[in-house]
Protein backbone atom coordinates (compact mmCIF):
# COMPACT_ATOMS: atom_id res chain seq x y z
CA UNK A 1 0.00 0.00 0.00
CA UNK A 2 1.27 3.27 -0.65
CA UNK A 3 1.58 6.10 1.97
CA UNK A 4 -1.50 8.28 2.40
CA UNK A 5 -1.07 11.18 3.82
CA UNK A 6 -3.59 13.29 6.02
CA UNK A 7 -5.26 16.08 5.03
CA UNK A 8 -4.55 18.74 7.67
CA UNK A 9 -7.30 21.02 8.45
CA UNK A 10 -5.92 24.77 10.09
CA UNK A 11 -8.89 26.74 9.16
CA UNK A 12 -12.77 26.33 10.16
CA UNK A 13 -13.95 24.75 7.13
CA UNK A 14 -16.92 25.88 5.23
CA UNK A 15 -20.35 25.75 6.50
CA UNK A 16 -22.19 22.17 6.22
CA UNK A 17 -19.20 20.34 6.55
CA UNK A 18 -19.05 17.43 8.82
CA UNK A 19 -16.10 18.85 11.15
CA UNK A 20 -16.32 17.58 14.93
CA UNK A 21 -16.63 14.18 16.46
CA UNK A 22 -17.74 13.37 19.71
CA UNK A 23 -18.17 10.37 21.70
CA UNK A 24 -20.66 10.12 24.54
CA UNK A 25 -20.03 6.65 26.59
CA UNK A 26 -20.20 5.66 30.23
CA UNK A 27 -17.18 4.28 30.66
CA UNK A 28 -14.82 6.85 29.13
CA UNK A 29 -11.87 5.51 30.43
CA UNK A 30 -12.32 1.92 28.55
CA UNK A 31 -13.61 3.51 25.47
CA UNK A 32 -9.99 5.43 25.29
CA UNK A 33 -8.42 2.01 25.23
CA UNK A 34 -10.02 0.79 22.89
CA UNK A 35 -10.05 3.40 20.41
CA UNK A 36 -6.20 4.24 21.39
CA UNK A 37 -5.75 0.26 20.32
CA UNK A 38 -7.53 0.76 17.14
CA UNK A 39 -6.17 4.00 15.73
CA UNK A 40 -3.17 4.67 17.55
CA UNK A 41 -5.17 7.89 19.29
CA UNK A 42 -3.88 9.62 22.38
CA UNK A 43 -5.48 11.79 24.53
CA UNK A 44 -5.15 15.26 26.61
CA UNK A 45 -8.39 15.65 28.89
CA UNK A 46 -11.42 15.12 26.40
CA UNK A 47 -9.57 15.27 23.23
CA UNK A 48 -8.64 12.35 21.12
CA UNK A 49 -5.24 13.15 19.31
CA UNK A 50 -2.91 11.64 16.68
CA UNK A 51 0.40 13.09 15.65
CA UNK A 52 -0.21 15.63 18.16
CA UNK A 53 -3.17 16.94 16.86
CA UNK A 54 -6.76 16.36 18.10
CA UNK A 55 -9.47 14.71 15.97
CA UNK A 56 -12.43 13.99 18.13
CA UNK A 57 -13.28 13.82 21.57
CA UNK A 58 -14.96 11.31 24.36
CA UNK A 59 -16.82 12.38 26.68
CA UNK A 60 -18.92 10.48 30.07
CA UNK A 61 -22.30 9.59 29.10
CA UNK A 62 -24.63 12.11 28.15
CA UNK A 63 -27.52 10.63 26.45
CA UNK A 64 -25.93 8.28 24.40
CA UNK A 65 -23.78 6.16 23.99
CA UNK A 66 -23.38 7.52 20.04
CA UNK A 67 -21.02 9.52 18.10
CA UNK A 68 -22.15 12.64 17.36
CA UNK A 69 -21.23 14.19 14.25
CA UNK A 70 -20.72 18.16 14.47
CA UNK A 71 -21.40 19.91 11.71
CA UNK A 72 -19.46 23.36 10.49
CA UNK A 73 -21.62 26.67 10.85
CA UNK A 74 -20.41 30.31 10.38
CA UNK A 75 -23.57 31.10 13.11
CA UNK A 76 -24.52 28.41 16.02
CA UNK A 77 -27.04 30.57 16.84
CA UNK A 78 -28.76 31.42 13.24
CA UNK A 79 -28.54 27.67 12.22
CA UNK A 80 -30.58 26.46 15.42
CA UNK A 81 -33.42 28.69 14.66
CA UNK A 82 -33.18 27.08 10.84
CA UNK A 83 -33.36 24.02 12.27
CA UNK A 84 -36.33 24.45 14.01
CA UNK A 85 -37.92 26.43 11.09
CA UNK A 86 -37.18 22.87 9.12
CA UNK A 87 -38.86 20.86 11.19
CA UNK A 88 -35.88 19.94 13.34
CA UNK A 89 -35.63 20.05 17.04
CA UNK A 90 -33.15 22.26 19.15
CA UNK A 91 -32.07 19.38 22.05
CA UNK A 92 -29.24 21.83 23.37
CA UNK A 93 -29.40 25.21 22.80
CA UNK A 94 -26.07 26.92 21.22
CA UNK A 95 -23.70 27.34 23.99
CA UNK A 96 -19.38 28.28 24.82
CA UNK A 97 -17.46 24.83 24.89
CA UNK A 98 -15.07 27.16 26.96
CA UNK A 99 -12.56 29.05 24.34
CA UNK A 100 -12.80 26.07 21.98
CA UNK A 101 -16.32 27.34 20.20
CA UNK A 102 -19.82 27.57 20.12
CA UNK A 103 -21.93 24.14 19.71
CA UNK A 104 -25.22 23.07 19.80
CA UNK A 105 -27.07 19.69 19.44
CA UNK A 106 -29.80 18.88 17.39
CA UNK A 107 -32.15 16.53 15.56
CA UNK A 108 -33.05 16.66 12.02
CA UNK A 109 -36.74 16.20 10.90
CA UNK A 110 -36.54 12.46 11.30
CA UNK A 111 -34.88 12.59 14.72
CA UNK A 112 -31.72 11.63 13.47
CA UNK A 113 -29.74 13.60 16.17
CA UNK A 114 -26.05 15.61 15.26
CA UNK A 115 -24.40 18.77 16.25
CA UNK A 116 -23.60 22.25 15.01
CA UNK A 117 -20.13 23.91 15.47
CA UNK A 118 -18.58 27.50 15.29
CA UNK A 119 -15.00 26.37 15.95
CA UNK A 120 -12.67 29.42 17.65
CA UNK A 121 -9.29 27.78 19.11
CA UNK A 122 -10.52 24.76 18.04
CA UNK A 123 -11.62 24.86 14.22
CA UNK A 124 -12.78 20.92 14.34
CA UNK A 125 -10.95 17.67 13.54
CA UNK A 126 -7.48 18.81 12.67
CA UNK A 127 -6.85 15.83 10.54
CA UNK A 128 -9.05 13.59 7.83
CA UNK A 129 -8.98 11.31 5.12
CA UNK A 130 -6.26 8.97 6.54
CA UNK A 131 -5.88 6.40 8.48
CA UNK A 132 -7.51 6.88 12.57
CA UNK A 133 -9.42 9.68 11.07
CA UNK A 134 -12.59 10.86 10.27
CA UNK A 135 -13.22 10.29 5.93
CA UNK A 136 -17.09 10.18 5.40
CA UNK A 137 -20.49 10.64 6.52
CA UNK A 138 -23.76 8.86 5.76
CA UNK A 139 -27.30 9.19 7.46
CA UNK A 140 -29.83 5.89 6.59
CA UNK A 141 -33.32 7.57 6.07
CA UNK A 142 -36.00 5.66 4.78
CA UNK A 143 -37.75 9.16 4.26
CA UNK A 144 -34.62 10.19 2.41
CA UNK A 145 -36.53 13.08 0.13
CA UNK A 146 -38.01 14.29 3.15
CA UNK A 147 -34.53 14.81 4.80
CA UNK A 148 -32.55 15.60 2.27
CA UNK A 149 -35.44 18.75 1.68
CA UNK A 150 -34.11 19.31 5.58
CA UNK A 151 -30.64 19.42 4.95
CA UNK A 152 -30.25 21.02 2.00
CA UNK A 153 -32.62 24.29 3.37
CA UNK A 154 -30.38 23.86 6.93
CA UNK A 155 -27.13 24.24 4.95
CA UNK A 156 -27.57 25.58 1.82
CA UNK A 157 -26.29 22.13 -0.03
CA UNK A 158 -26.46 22.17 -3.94
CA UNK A 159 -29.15 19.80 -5.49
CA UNK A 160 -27.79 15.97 -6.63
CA UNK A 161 -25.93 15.69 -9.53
CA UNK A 162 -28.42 13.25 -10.70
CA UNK A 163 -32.33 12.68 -9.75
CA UNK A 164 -31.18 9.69 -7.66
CA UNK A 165 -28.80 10.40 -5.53
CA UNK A 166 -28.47 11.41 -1.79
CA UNK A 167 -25.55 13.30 -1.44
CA UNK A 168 -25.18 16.59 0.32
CA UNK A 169 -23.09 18.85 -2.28
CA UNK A 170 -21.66 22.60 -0.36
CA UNK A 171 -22.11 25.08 -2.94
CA UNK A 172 -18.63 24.80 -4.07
CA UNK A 173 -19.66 21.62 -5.55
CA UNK A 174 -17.79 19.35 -2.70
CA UNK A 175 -19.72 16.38 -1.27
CA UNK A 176 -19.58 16.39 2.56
CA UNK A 177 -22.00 13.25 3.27
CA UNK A 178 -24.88 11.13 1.74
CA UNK A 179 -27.98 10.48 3.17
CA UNK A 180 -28.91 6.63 1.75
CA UNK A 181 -32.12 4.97 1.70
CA UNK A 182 -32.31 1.54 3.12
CA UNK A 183 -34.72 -0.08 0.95
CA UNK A 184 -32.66 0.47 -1.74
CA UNK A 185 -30.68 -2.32 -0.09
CA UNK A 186 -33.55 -5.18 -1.21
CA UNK A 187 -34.19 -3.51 -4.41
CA UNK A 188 -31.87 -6.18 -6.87
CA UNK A 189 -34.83 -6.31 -9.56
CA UNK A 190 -34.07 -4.07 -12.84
CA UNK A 191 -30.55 -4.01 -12.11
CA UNK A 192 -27.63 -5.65 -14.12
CA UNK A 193 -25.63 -8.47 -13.02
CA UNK A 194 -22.59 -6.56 -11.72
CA UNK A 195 -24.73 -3.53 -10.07
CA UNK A 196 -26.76 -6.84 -8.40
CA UNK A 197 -23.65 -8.02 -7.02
CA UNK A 198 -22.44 -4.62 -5.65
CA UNK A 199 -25.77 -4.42 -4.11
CA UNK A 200 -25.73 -7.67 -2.45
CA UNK A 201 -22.40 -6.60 -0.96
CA UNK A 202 -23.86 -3.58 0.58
CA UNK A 203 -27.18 -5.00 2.09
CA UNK A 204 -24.47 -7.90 3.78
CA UNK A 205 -21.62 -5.46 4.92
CA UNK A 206 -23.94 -1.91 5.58
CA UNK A 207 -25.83 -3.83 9.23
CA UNK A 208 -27.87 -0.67 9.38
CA UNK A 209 -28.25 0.52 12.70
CA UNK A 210 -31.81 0.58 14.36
CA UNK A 211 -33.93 3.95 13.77
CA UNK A 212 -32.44 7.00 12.41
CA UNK A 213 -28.46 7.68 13.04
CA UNK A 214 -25.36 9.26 11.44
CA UNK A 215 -22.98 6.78 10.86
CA UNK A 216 -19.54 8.07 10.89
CA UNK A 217 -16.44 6.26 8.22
CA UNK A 218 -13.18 6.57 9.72
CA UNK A 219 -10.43 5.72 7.43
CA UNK A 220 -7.54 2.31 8.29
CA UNK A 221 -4.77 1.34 6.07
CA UNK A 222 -6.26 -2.40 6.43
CA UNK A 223 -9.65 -3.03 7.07
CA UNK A 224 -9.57 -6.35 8.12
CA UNK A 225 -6.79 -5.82 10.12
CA UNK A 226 -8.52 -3.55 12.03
CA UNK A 227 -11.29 -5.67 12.31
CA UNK A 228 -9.31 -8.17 13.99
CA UNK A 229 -7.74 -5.95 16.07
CA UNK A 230 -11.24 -4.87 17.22
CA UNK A 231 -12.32 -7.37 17.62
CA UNK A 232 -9.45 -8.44 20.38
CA UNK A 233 -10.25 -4.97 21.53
CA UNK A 234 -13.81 -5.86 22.83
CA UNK A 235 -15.65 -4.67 19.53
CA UNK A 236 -17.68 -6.17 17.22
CA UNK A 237 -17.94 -6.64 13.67
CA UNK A 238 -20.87 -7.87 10.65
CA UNK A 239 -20.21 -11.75 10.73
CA UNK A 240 -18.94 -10.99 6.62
CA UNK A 241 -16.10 -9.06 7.93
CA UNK A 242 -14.51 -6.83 5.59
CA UNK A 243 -16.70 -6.46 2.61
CA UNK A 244 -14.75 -5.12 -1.13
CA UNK A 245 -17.19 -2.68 -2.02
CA UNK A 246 -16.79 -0.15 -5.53
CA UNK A 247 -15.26 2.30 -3.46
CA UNK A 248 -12.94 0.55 -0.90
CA UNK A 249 -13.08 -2.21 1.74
CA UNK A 250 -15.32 -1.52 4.37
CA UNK A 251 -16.31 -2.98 7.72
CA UNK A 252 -19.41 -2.25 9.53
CA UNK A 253 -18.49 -2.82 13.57
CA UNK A 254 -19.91 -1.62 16.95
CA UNK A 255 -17.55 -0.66 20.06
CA UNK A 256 -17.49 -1.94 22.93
CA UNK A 257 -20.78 -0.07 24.02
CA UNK A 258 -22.56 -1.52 20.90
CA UNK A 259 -22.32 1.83 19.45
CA UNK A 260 -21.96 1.95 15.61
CA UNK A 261 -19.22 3.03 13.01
CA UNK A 262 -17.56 1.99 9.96
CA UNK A 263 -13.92 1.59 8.99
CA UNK A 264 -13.13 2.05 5.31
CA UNK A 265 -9.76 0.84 3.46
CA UNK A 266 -10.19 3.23 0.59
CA UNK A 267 -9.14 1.90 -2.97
CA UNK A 268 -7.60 4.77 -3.91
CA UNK A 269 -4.62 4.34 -1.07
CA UNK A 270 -4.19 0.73 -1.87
């Protein structure tokens, strides 16, 4: 495998863009050794770190367990009152993290719950798209019009490149996330024999989580690998292991806590 380098992040990025991670369990403690196994994180109070440099943080049980995914805002304040002019709910109201920023925690109009963040010392995750970091986003919706309509008025995200498609496009023309719909998983009839196949790989490696949740993609130089090293760890993973999917290898797993992520061995490092 060739050497993939992080992508460094020094500025807050633009506004819609998944840029905070944060980890609500009840046994903080354990959940730093396990994730300190599994991506070679270290910590400083709260803050997850690698190379120095932090890229999410754990915190005691709030009303997980979950990770919450923080999304990028220019105004905490202004983008809670357009979530609940969406339809959304406001669970806590904008507030200082202490000099770091100004978050807030909300649902979407399906209940699927994530967070809002005007970074100040800290812009967000320092570092993405490599390995122990955070790479992608995706939100299963089985009313995925209905919350894409959500997002897209929240954030200001372009429309989809084509009629069927579910990802969330900043104005610049970057995609930040997806939003997916489940069913799609069963739906094999009408397609051809290699999009049937790629499908049948998804429905057995995806293991959707119950109800409406964020799932968060952090990027591994070896995905199964890392799902054996999980696995030691006290994690879980889909009985199929590592599935080879069109756009990497990916593992669906749980945590110790049973709380849900995915690990992704992208093709285009291997």
């Amino acid at each position: 495998m060739s050497e993939k380098m992080h992508d460094q992040v020094n500025a807050a990025p633009p506004e819609g863009t998944p840029s905070w991670l944060e980890l609500s369990v009840p046994d903080p403690e354990r959940a730093r050794t396990f994730y300190g196994t599994l991506f070679g994180w270290t910590f400083e109070d709260d803050l997850c770190l690698l190379d120095g440099l932090p890229v999410a943080a754990i915190r005691p049980l709030a009303d997980g367990p979950e990770w919450t995914v923080f999304f990028a805002t220019d105004d905490c304040d202004h983008t809670a009152e357009r979530v609940s002019a969406a339809g959304g709910r406001v669970v806590r109201p904008p507030h200082e993290a202490g000099e770091r920023g100004r978050a807030a925690v909300v649902t979407d109009v399906l209940g699927a719950r994530f967070g809002l963040w005007q970074g100040k010392e800290l812009v967000g995750t320092r570092l993405v798209n490599g390995p122990g970091t955070l790479i992608f986003n995706e939100l299963p919706a089985l009313e995925q019009e209905h919350a894409l309509a959500f997002y897209r008025t929240v954030f200001g995200y372009r429309p989809p490149r084509r009629g069927d498609t579910g990802d969330l496009i900043r104005p610049d023309g970057h995609t930040v996330a997806s939003i997916v719909f489940p069913e799609l998983l069963e739906e094999l009839d009408g397609a051809d024999e290699e999009g049937r196949r790629h499908l049948e790989e998804m429905r057995g490696s995806v293991g959707l989580p119950d109800g409406t949740a964020w799932l968060t993609y952090f990027a591994v130089e070896d995905a199964r690998k890392s799902v054996e090293l999980l696995a030691g760890s006290g994690g879980r993973a889909h009985p199929e292991g590592a599935q080879d999917l069109p756009w990497g290898r990916i593992a669906a797993v749980k945590d110790p806590f049973g709380v849900p992520f995915r690990l992704v061995e992208p093709w285009d490092v291997i």
